[in-house]
C-alpha atoms as a PDB file:
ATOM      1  CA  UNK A   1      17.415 -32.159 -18.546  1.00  0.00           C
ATOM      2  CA  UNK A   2      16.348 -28.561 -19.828  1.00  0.00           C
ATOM      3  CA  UNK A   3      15.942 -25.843 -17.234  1.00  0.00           C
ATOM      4  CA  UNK A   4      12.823 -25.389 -15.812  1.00  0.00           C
ATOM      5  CA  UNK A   5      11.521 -21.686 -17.558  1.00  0.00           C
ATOM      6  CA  UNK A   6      12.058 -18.814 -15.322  1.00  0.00           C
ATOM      7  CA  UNK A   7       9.085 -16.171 -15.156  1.00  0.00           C
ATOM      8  CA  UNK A   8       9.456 -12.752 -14.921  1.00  0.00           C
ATOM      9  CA  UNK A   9       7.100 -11.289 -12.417  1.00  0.00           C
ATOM     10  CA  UNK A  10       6.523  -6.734 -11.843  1.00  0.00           C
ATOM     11  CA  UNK A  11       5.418  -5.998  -8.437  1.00  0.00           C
ATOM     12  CA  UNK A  12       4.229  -2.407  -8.340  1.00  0.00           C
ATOM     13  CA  UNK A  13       3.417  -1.242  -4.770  1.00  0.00           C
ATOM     14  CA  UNK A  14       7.109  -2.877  -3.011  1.00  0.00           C
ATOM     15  CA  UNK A  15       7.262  -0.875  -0.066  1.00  0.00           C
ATOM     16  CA  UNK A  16       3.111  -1.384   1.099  1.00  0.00           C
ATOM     17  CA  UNK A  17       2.005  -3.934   3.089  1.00  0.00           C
ATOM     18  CA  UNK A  18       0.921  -6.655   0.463  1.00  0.00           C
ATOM     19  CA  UNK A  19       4.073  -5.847  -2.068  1.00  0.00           C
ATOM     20  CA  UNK A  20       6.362  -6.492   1.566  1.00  0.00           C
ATOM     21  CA  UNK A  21       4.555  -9.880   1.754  1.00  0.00           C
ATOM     22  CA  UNK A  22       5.053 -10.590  -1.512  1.00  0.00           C
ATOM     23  CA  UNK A  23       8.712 -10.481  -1.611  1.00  0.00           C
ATOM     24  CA  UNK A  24       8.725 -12.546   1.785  1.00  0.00           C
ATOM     25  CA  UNK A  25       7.782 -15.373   0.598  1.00  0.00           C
ATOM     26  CA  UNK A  26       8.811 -14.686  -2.899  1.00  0.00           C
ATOM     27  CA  UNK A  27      12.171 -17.201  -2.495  1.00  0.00           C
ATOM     28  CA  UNK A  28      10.225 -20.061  -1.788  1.00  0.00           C
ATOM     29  CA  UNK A  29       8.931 -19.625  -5.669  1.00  0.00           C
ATOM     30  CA  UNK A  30      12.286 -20.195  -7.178  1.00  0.00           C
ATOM     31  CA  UNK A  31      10.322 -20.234 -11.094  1.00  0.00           C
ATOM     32  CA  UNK A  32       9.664 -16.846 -10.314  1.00  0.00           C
ATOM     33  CA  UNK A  33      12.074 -13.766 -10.815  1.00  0.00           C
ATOM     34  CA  UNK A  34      10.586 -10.726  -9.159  1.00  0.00           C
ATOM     35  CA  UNK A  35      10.854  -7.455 -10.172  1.00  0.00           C
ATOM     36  CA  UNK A  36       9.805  -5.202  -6.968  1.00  0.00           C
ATOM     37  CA  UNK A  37       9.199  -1.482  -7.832  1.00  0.00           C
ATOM     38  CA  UNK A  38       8.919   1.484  -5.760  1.00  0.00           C
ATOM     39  CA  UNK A  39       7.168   4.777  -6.434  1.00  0.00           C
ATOM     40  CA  UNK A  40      11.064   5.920  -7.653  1.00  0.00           C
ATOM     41  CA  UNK A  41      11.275   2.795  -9.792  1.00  0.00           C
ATOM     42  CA  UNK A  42       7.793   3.180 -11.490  1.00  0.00           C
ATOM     43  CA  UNK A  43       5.912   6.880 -10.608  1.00  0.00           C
ATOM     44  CA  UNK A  44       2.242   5.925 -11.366  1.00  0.00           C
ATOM     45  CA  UNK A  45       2.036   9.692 -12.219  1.00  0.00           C
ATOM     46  CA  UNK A  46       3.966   9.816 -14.811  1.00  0.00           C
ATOM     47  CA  UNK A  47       3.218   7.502 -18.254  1.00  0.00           C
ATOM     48  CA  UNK A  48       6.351   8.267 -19.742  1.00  0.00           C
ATOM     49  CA  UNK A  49       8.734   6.651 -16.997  1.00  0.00           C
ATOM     50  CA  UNK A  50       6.191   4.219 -16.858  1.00  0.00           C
ATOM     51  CA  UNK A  51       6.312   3.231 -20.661  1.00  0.00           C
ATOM     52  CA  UNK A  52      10.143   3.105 -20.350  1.00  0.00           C
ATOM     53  CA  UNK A  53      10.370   0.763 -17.681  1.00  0.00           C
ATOM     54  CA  UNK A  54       7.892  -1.255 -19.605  1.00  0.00           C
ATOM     55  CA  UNK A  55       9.773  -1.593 -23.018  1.00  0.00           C
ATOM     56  CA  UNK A  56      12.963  -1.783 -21.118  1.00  0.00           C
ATOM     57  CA  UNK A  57      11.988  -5.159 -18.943  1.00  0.00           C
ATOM     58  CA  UNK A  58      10.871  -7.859 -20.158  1.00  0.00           C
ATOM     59  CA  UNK A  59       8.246  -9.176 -17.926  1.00  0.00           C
ATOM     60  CA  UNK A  60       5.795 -12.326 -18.255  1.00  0.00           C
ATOM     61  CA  UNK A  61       3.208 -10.873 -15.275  1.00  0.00           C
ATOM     62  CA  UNK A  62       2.456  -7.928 -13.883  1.00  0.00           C
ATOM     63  CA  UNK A  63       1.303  -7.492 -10.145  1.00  0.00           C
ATOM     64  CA  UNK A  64      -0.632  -4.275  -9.323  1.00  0.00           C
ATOM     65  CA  UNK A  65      -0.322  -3.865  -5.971  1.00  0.00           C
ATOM     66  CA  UNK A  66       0.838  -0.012  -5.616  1.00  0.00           C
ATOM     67  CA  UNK A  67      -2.607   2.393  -4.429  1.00  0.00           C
ATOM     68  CA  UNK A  68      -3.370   5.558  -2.850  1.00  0.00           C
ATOM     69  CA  UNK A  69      -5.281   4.175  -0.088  1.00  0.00           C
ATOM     70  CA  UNK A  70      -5.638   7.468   2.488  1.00  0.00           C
ATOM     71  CA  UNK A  71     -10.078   6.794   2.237  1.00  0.00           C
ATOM     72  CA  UNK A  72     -10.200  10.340   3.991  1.00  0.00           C
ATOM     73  CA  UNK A  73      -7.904  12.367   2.728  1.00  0.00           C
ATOM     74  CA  UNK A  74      -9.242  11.085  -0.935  1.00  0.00           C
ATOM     75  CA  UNK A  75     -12.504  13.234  -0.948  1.00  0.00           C
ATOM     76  CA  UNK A  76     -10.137  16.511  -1.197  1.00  0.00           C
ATOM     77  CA  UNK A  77      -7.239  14.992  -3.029  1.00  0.00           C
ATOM     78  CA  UNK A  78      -9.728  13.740  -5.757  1.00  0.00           C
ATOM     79  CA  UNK A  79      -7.247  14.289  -8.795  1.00  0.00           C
ATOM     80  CA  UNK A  80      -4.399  11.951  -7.035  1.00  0.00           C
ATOM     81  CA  UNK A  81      -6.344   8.970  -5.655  1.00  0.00           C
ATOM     82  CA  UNK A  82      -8.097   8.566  -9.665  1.00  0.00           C
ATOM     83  CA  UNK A  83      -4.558   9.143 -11.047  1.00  0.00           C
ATOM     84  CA  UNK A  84      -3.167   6.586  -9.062  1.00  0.00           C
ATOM     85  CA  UNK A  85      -6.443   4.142  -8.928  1.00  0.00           C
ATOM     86  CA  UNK A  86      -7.345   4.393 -12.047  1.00  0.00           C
ATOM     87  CA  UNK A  87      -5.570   6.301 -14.591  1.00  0.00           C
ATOM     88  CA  UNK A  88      -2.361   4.537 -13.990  1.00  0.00           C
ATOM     89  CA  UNK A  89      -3.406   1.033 -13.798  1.00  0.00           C
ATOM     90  CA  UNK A  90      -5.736   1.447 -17.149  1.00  0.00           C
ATOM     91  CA  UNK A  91      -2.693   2.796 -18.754  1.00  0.00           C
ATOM     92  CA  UNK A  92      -0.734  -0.046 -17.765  1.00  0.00           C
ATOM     93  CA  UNK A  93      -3.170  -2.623 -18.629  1.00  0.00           C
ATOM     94  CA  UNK A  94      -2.985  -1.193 -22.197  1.00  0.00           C
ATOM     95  CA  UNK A  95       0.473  -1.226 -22.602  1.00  0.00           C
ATOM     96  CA  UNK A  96       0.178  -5.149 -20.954  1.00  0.00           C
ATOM     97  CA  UNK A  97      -2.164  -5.455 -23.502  1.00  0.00           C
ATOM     98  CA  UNK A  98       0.441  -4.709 -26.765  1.00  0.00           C
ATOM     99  CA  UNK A  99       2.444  -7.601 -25.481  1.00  0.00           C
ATOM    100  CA  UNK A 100      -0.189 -10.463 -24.296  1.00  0.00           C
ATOM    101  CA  UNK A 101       1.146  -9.668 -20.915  1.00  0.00           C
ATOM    102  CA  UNK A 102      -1.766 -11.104 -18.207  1.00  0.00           C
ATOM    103  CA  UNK A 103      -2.256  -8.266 -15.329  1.00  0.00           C
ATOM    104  CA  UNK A 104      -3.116  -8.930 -11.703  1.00  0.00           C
ATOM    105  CA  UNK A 105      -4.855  -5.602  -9.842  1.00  0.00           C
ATOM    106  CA  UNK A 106      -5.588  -5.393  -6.559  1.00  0.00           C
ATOM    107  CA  UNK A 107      -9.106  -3.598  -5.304  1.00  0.00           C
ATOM    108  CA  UNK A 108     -10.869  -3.186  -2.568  1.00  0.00           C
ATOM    109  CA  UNK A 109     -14.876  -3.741  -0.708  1.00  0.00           C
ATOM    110  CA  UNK A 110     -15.097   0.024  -1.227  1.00  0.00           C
ATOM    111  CA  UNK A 111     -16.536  -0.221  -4.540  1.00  0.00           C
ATOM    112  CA  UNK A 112     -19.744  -1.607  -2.752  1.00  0.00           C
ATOM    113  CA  UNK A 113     -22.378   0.799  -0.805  1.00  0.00           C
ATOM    114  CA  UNK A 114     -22.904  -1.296   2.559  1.00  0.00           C
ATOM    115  CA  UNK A 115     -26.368  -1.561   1.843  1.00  0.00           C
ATOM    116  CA  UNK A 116     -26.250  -5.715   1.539  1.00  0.00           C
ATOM    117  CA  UNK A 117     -27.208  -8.087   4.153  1.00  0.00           C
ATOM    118  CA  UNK A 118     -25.401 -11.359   2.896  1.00  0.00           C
ATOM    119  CA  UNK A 119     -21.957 -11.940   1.726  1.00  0.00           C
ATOM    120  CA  UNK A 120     -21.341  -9.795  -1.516  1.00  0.00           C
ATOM    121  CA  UNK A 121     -20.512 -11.846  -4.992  1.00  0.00           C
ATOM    122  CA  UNK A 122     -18.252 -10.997  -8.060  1.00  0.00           C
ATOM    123  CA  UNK A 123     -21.259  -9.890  -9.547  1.00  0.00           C
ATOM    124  CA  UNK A 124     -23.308  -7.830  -7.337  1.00  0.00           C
ATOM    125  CA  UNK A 125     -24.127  -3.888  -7.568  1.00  0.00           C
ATOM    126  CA  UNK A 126     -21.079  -1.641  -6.731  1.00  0.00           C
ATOM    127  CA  UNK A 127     -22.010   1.330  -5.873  1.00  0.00           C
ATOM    128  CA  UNK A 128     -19.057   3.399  -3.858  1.00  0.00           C
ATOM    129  CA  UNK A 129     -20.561   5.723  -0.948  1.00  0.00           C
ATOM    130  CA  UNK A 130     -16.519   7.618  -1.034  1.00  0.00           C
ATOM    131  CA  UNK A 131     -13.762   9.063  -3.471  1.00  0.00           C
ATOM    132  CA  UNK A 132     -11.465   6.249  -3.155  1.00  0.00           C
ATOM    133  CA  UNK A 133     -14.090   3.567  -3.656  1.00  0.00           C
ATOM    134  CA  UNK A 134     -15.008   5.020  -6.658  1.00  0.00           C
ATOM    135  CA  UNK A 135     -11.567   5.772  -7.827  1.00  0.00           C
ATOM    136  CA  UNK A 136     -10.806   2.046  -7.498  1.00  0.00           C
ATOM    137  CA  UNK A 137     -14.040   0.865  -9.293  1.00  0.00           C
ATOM    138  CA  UNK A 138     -12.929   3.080 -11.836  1.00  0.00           C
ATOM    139  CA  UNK A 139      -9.515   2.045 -11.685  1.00  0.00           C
ATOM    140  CA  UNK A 140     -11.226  -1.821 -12.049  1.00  0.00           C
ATOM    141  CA  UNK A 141     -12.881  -0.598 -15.118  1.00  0.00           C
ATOM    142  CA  UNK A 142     -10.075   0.446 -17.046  1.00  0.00           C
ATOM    143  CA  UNK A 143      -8.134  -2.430 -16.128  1.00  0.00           C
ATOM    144  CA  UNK A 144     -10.769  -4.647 -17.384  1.00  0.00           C
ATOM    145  CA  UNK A 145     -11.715  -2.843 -20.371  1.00  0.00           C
ATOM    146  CA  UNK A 146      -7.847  -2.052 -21.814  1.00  0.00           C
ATOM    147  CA  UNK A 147      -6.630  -5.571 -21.550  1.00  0.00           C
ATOM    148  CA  UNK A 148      -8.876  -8.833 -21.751  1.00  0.00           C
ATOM    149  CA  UNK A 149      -6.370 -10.684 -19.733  1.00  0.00           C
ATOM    150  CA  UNK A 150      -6.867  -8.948 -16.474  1.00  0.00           C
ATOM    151  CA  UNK A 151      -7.606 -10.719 -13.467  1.00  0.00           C
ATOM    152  CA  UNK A 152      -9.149  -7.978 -10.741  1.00  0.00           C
ATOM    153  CA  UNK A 153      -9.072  -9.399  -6.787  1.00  0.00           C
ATOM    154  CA  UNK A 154     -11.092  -7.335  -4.180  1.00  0.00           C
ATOM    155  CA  UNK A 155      -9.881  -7.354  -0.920  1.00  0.00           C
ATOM    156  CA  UNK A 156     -10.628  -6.057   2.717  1.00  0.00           C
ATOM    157  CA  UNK A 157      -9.635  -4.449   5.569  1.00  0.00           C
ATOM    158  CA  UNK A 158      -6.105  -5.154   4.765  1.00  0.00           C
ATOM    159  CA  UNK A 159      -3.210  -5.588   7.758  1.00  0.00           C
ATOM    160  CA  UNK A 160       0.376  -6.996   8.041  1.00  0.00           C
ATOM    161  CA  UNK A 161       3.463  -6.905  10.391  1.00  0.00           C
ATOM    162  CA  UNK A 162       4.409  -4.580   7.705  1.00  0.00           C
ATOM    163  CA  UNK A 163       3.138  -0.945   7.593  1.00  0.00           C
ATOM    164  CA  UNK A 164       0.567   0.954   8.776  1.00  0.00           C
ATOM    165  CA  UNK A 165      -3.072  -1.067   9.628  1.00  0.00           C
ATOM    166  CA  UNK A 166      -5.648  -0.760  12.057  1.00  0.00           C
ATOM    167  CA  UNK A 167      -3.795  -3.940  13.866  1.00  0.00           C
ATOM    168  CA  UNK A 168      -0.714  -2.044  14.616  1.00  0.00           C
ATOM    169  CA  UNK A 169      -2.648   1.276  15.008  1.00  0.00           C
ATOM    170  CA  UNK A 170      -5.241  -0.920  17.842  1.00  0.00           C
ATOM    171  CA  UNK A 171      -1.906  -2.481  19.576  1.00  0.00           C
ATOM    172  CA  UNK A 172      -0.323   0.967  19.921  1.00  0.00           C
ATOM    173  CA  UNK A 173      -3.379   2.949  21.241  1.00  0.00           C
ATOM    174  CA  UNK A 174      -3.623   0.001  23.854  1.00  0.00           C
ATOM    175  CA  UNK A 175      -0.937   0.372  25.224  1.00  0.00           C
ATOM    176  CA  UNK A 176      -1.404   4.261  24.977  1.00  0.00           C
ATOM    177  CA  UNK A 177      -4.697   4.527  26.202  1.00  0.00           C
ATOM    178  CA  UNK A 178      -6.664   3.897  29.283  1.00  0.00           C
ATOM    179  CA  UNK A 179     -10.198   4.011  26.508  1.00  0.00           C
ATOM    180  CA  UNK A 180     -10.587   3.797  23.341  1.00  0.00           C
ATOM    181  CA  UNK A 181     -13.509   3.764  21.090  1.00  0.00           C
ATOM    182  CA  UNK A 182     -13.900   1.492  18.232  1.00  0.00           C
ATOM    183  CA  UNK A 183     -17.548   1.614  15.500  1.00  0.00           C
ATOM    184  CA  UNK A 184     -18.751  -1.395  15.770  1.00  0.00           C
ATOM    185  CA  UNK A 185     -21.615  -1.101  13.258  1.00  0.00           C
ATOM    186  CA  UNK A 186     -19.669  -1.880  10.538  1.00  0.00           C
ATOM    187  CA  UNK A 187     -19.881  -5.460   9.160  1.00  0.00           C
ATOM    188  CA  UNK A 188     -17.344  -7.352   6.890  1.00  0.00           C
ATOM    189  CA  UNK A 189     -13.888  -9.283   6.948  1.00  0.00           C
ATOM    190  CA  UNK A 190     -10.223  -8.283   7.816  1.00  0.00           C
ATOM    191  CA  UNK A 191      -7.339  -9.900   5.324  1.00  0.00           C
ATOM    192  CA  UNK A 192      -4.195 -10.679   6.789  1.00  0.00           C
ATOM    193  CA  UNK A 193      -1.688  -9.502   3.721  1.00  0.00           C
ATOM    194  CA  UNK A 194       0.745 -13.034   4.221  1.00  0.00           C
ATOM    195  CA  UNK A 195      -2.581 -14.654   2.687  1.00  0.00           C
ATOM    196  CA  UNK A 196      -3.878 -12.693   0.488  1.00  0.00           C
ATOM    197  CA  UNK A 197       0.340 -12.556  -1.103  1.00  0.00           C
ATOM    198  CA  UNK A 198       0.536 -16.438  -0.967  1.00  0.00           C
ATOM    199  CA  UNK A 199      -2.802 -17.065  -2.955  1.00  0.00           C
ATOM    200  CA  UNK A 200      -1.654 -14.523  -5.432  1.00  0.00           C
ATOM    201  CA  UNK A 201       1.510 -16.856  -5.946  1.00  0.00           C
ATOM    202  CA  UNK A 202      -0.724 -19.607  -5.831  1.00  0.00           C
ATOM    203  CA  UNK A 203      -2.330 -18.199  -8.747  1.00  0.00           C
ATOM    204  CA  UNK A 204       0.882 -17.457 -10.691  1.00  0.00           C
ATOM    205  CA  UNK A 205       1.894 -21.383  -9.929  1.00  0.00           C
ATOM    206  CA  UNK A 206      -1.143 -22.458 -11.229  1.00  0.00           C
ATOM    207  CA  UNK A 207      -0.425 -21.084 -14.702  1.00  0.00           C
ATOM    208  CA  UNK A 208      -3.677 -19.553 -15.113  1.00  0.00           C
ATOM    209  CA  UNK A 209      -4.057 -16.518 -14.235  1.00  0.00           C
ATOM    210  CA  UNK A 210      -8.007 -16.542 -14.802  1.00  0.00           C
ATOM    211  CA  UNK A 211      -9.298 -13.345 -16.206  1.00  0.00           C
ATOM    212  CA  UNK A 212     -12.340 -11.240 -14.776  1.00  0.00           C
ATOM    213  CA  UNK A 213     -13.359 -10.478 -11.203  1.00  0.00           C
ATOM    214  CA  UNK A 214     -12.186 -12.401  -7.897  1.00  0.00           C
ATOM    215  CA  UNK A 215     -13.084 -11.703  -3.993  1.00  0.00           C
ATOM    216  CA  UNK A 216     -10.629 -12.486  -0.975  1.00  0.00           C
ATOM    217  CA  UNK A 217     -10.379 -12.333   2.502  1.00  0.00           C
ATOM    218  CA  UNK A 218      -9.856 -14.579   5.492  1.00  0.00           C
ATOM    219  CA  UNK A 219     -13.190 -16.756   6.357  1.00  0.00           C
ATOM    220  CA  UNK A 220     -15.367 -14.594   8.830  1.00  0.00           C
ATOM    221  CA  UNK A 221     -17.256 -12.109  10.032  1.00  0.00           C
ATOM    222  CA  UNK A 222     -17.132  -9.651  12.254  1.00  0.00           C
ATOM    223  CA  UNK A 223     -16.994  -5.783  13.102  1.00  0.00           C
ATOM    224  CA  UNK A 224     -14.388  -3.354  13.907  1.00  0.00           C
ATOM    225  CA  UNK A 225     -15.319  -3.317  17.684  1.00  0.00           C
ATOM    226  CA  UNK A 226     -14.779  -7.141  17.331  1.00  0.00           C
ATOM    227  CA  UNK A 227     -11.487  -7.268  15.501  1.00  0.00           C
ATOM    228  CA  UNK A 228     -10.252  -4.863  18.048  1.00  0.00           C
ATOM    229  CA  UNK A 229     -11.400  -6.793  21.110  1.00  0.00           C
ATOM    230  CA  UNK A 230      -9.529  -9.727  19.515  1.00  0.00           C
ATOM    231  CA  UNK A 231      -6.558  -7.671  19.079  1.00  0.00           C
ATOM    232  CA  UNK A 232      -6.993  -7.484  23.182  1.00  0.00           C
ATOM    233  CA  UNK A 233      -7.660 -10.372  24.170  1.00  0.00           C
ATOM    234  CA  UNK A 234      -4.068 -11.580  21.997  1.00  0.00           C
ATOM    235  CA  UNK A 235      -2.023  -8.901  23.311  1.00  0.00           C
ATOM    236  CA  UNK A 236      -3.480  -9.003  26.993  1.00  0.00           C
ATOM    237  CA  UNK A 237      -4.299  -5.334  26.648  1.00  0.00           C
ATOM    238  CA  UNK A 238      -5.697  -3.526  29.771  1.00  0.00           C
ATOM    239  CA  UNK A 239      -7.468  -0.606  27.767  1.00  0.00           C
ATOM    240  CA  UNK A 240     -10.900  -0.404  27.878  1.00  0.00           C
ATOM    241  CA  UNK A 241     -12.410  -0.519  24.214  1.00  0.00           C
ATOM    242  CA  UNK A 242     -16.180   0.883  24.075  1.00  0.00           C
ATOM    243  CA  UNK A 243     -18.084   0.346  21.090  1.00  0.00           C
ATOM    244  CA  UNK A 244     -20.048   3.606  19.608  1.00  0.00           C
ATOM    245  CA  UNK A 245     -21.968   3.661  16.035  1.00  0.00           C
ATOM    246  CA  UNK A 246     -20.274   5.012  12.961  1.00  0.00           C
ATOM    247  CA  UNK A 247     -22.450   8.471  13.608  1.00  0.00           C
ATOM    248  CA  UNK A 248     -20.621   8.804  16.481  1.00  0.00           C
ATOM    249  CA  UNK A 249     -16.693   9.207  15.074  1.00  0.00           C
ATOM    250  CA  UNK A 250     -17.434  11.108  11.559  1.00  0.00           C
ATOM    251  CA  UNK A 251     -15.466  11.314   9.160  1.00  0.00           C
ATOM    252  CA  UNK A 252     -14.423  13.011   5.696  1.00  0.00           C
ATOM    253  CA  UNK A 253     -15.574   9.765   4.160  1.00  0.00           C
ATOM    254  CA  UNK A 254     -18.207   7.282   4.404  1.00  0.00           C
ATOM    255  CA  UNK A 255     -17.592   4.144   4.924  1.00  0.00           C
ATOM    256  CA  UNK A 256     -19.863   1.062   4.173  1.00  0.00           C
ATOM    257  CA  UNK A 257     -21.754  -0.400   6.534  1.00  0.00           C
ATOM    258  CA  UNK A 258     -21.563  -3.953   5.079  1.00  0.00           C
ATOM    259  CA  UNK A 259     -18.621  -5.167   2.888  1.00  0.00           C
ATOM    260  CA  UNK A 260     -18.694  -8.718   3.844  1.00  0.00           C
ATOM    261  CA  UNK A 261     -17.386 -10.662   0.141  1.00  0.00           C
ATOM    262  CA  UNK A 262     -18.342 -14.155  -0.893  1.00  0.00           C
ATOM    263  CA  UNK A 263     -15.117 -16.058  -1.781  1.00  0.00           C
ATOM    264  CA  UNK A 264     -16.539 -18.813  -3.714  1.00  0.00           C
ATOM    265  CA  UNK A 265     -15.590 -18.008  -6.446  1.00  0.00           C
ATOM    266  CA  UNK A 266     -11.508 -17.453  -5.951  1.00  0.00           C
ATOM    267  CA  UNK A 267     -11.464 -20.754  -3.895  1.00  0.00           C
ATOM    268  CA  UNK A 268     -13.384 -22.994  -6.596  1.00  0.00           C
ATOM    269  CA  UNK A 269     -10.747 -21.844  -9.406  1.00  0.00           C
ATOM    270  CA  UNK A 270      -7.529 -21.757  -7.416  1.00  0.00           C
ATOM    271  CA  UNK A 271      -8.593 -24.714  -4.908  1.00  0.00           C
ATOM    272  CA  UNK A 272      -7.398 -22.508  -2.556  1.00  0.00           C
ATOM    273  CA  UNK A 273      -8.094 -22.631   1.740  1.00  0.00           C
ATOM    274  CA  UNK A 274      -8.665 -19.402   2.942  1.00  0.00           C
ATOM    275  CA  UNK A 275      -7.798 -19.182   7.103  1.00  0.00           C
ATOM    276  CA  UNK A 276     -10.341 -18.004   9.356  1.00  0.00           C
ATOM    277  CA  UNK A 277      -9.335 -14.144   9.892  1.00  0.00           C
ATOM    278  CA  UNK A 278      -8.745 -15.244  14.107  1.00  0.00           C
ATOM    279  CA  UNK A 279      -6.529 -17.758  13.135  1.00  0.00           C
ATOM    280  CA  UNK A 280      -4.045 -15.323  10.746  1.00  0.00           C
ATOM    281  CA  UNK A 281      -4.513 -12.646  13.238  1.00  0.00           C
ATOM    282  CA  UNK A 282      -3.364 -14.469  15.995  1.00  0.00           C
ATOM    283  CA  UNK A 283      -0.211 -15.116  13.783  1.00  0.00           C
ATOM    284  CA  UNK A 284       0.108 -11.808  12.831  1.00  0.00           C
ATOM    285  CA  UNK A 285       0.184 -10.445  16.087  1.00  0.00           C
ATOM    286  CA  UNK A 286       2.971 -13.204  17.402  1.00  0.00           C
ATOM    287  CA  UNK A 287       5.076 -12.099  14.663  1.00  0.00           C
ATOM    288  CA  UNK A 288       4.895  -8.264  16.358  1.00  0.00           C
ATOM    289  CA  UNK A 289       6.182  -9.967  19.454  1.00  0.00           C
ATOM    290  CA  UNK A 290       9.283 -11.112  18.166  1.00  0.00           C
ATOM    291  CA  UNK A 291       9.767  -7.741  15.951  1.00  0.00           C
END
């Protein structure tokens, strides 16, 4: 009996919310080595350490999870959030692209102007209404265009028992607050990281890491005011959460009114189930219990 073939997976991003994930349930994907780097292991801002690394390890995927991903504090720290979003990860796709080496990046509903009424496809207009949307479409475009076997997935709304979120931002203000005020005119889904990092291996086990654009979140809709009600009603909170418009609380950056994504797409090629974004919440939030 031959062993079975080992593959050698990067994981840029290690210490965020979806890279943590990642290397949780990375064990239970024993033809998998990981490789999990830091900003210290692999500075986005810098293409020399990042060729290094490159020629140094032999690698037969690459995970692009790292981002800047402060939406507000992008519109005056232009310069970093493209560096990160999109200089870096087109500069890596190229160097991928020397050695055949597929490339998973992670972006975000940002790159879409809120202007839609139904769930958004793989194909429809993006149109960024901030900096860091537009840094990430750019950062898509590069990807795409400097090596042919990158897969792009789009994401939303992104929490975990790991790091910072509007979850463990909502559970904290609960508890600190006698009212709080949440926009509630702001339509799309929440992703609980644990799924969005076990479809990723899914599509690593799959062998086919499909190239072009994908969409995921959990299965859902709902609003910010809504999510955080939820959030109450699991942790028996006592605050009292009013909902105001997005006029109300402004903010450095825009954010889109309507970001809800259509995950056909990502669940046709990877047969994948995708759990309603109550049901992974409610997990979520048990798992903050017992922390």
């Amino acid at each position: 009996m031959s062993e079975p073939t080992l593959y050698r997976v990067a994981v840029t991003g290690s210490n965020g919310q979806l890279g943590k994930e990642i290397a949780y349930i990375a064990p239970a994907h024993p033809r998998f080595q990981f490789h999990f780097l830091s900003k210290e292991d692999f500075p986005l801002d810098d293409e020399q350490k990042i060729a290094e690394w490159l020629n140094r390890n032999p690698i037969d995927y690459f995970i692009n999870c790292a981002a800047y991903t402060a939406v507000d504090k992008a519109e005056s720290e232009k310069e970093k959030a493209y560096q990160i979003n999109a200089i870096a990860p087109g500069y890596i796709a190229g160097l991928l692209a020397k050695k055949n080496i597929p490339l998973i990046h992670i972006s975000t509903d940002y790159v879409f102007d809120g202007s839609s009424s139904t769930p958004l496809t793989e194909t429809a207009i993006t149109l960024p209404v901030n900096l860091y949307g537009a840094s990430k479409l750019k950062g898509e475009q590069l990807v795409i265009k400097n090596n042919p076997r990158s897969q792009v997935i789009r994401t939303s709304w992104l929490y975990s028992s790991y790091g910072n979120n509007f979850v463990k931002t909502m559970i904290r203000l609960m508890k600190e607050k006698e009212t709080i005020q949440v926009v509630q005119d702001q339509q799309g889904s929440p992703t609980y990281a644990a799924d969005l990092a076990s479809a990723i291996l899914n599509i690593l086990e799959s062998g086919k890491c499909i190239p072009g654009i994908y969409h995921y979140s959990n299965e859902g809709e709902t609003n910010w005011y809504a999510f955080a009600m939820e959030i109450k009603r699991l942790t028996k909170a006592t605050c009292n959460v009013i909902p105001i418009p997005a006029s109300a609380y402004p903010t450095p950056a825009k954010r889109p009114a309507y970001s809800l994504m259509d995950k056909t797409k990502i669940k046709r090629d990877y047969s994948l189930q995708i759990p309603d974004w109550k049901t992974s919440l409610a997990l979520c939030i048990e798992l903050l219990k017992k922390q």
